[in-house]
Protein backbone atom coordinates (compact mmCIF):
# COMPACT_ATOMS: atom_id res chain seq x y z
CA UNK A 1 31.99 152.40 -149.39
CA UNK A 2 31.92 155.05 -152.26
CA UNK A 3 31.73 158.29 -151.11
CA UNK A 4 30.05 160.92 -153.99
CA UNK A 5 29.77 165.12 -153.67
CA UNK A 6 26.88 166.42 -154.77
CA UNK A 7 27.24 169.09 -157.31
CA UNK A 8 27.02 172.86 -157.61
CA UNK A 9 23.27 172.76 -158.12
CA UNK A 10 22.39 169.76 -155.73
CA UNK A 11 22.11 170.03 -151.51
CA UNK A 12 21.34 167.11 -149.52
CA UNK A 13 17.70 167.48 -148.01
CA UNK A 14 19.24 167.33 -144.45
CA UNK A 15 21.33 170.66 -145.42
CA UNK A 16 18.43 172.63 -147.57
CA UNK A 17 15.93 171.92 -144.09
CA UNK A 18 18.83 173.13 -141.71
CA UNK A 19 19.85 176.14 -143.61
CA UNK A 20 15.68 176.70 -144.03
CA UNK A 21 15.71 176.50 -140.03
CA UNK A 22 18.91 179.07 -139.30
CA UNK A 23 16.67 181.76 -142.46
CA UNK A 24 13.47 181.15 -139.91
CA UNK A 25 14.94 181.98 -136.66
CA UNK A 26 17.27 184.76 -137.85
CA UNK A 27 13.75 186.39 -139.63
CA UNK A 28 12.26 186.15 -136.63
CA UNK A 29 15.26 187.56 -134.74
CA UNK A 30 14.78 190.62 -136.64
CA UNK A 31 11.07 190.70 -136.44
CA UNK A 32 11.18 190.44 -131.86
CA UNK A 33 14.03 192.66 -131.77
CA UNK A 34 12.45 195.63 -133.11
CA UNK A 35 9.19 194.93 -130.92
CA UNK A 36 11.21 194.28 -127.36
CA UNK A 37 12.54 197.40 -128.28
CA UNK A 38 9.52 198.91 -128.65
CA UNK A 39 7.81 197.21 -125.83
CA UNK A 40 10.44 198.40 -123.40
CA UNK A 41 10.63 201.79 -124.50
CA UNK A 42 6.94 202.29 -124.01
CA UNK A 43 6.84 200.55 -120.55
CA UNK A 44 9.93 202.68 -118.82
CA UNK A 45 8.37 204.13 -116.17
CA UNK A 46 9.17 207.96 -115.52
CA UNK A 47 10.51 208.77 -112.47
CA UNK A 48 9.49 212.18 -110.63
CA UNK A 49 12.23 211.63 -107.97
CA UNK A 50 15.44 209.60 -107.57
CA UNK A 51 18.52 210.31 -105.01
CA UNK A 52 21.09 207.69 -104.35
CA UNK A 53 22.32 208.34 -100.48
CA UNK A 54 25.76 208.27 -101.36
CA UNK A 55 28.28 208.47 -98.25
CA UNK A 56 29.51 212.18 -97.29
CA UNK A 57 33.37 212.54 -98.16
CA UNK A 58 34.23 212.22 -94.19
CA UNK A 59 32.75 208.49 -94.23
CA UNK A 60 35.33 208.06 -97.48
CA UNK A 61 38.25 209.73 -95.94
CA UNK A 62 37.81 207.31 -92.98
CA UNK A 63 37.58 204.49 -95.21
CA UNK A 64 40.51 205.40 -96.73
CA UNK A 65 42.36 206.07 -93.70
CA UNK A 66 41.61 202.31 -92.35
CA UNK A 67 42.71 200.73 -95.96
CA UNK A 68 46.20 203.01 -95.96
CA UNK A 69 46.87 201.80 -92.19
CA UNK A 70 46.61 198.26 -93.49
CA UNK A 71 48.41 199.10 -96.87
CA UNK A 72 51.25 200.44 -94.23
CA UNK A 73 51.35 196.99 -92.38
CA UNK A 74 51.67 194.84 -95.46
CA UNK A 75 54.03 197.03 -97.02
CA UNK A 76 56.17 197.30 -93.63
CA UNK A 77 56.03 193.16 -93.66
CA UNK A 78 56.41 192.24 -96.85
CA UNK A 79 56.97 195.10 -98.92
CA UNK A 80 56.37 198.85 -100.03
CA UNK A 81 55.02 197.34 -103.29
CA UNK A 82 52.99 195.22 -101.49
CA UNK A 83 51.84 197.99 -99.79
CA UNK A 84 50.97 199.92 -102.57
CA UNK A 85 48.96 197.13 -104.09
CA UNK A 86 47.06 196.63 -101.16
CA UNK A 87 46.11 199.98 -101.03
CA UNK A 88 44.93 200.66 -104.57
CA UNK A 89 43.28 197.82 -104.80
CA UNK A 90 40.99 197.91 -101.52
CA UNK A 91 40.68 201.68 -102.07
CA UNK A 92 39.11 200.71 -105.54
CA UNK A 93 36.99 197.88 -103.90
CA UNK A 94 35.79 199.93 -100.79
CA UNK A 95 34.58 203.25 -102.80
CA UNK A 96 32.55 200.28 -105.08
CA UNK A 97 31.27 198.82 -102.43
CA UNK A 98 30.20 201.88 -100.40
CA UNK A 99 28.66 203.06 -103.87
CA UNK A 100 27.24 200.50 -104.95
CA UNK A 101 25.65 199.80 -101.41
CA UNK A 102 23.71 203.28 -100.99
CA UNK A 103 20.09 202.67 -101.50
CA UNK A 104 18.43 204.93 -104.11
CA UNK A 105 14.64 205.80 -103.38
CA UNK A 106 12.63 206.56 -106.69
CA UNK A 107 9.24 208.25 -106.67
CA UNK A 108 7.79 207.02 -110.33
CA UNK A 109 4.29 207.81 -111.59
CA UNK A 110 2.99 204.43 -109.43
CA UNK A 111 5.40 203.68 -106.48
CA UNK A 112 7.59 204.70 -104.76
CA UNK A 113 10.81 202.61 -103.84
CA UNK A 114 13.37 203.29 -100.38
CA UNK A 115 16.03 200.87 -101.21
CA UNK A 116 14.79 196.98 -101.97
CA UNK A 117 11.33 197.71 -100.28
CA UNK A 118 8.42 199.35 -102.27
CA UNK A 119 5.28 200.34 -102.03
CA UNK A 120 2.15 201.87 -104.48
CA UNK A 121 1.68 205.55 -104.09
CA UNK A 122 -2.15 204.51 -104.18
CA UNK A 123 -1.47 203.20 -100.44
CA UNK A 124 0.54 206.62 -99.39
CA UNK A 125 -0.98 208.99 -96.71
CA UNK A 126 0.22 212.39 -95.24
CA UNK A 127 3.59 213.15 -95.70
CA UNK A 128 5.64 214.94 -93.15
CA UNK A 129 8.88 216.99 -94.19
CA UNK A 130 11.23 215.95 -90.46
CA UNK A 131 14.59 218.10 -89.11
CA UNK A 132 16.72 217.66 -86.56
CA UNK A 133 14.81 216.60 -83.65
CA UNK A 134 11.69 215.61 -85.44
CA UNK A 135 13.66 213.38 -87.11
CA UNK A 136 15.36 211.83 -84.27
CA UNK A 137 11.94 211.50 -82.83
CA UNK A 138 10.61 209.78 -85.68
CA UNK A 139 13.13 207.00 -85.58
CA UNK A 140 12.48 205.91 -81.91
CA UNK A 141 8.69 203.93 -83.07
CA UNK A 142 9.86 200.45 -83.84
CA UNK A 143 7.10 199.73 -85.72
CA UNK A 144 8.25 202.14 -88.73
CA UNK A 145 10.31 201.25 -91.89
CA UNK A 146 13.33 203.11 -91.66
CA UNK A 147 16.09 204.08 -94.58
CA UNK A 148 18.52 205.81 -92.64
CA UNK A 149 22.08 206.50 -93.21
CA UNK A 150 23.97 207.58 -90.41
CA UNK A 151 25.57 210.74 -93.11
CA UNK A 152 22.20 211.71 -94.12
CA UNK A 153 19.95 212.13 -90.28
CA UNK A 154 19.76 215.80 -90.26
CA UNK A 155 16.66 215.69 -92.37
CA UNK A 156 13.58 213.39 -94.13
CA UNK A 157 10.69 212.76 -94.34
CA UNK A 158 7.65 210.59 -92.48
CA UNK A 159 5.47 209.11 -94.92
CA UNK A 160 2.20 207.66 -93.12
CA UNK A 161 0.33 204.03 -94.92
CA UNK A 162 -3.35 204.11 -94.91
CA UNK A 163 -3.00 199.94 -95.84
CA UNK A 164 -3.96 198.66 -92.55
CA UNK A 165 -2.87 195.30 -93.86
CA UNK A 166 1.16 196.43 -93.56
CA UNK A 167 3.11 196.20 -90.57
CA UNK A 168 4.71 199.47 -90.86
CA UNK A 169 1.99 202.26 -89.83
CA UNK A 170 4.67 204.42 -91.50
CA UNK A 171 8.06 204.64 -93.74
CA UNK A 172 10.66 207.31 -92.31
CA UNK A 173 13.49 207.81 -94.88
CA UNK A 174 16.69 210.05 -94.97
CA UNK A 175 16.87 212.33 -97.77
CA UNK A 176 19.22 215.55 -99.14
CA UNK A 177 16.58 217.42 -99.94
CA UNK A 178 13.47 216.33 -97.96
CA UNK A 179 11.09 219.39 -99.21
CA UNK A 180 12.02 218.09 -102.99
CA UNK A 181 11.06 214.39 -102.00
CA UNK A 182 7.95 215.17 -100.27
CA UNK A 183 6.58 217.40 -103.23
CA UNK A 184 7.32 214.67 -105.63
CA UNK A 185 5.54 212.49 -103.19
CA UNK A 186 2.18 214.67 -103.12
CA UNK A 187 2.24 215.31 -106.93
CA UNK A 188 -0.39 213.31 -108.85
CA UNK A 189 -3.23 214.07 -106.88
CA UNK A 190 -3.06 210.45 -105.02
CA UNK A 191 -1.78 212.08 -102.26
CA UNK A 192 -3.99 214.46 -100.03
């Protein structure tokens, strides 16, 4: 079998429709980038509120009391490197995890959100700004969604459903600044 190179000039058809194919989709690669971009940027929604209930530093000193009693015991049995490993390392993974698993609620221009659930401000009723006992009250009807944290119960807010349809006659959530949530919540004139 004789094997012949094509010269400077000359590309095998096979070649000339490949490298046609990678030209196509890297045009069009340019072409959808710029419009997903755009796309995105003109669907973000704006949000009027947004609070993450992050843990108050007690609940982070006691985590980090329980992780350096355990660092102690692995570095007393094996040793104080050990130790010291242990405790960086589950310090690192337990301020993570207790960041990462504080629920944010967002108020945008359509919903609002209370950690995974959410709900259209369109089916929102009266909202009720809650302290102290109100808000112990308030988290006695089983029948309510509840966000609570147990750092965050000295104050929130009572949000009432006019969607007979739900099972929750009403969403009682923990907040920093409960006034500040419940204003964002009447704002927009779907709210009476």
């Amino acid at each position: 079998m004789e094997w012949t190179l094509p010269g400077p000039g000359h590309q095998p058809a096979e070649l000339a429709v490949k490298r046609h194919r990678v030209l196509e989709l890297s045009a069009s690669a340019h072409s959808t980038v710029g419009k997903t971009w755009q796309t995105r940027s003109m669907k973000a929604p704006t949000n009027v509120f947004r609070e993450r209930l992050l843990p108050s530093v007690w609940v982070y000193v006691v985590v980090l009391s329980l992780v350096a009693m355990l660092a102690i015991a692995v570095g007393a049995a094996y040793s104080p490197g050990a130790g010291w490993l242990t405790f960086t390392l589950l310090a690192i993974f337990c301020a993570f995890a207790l960041f990462i698993g504080s629920p944010v609620i967002t108020v945008s221009a359509h919903d609002l959100r209370a950690g995974r659930a959410t709900i259209p401000r369109s089916q929102l009723g009266s909202v009720e700004v809650l302290a102290g006992p109100q808000m112990r009250g308030a988290q006695n009807v089983a029948t309510r969604y509840l966000l609570l944290r147990p750092w965050r119960t000295r104050g929130g807010v009572l949000i009432e459903l006019i969607d007979e349809q739900d099972p929750h006659p009403a969403w009682v959530l923990t907040t920093k600044d409960p006034t500040r949530l419940a204003v964002a919540l009447r704002r927009g004139g779907t709210i009476d």
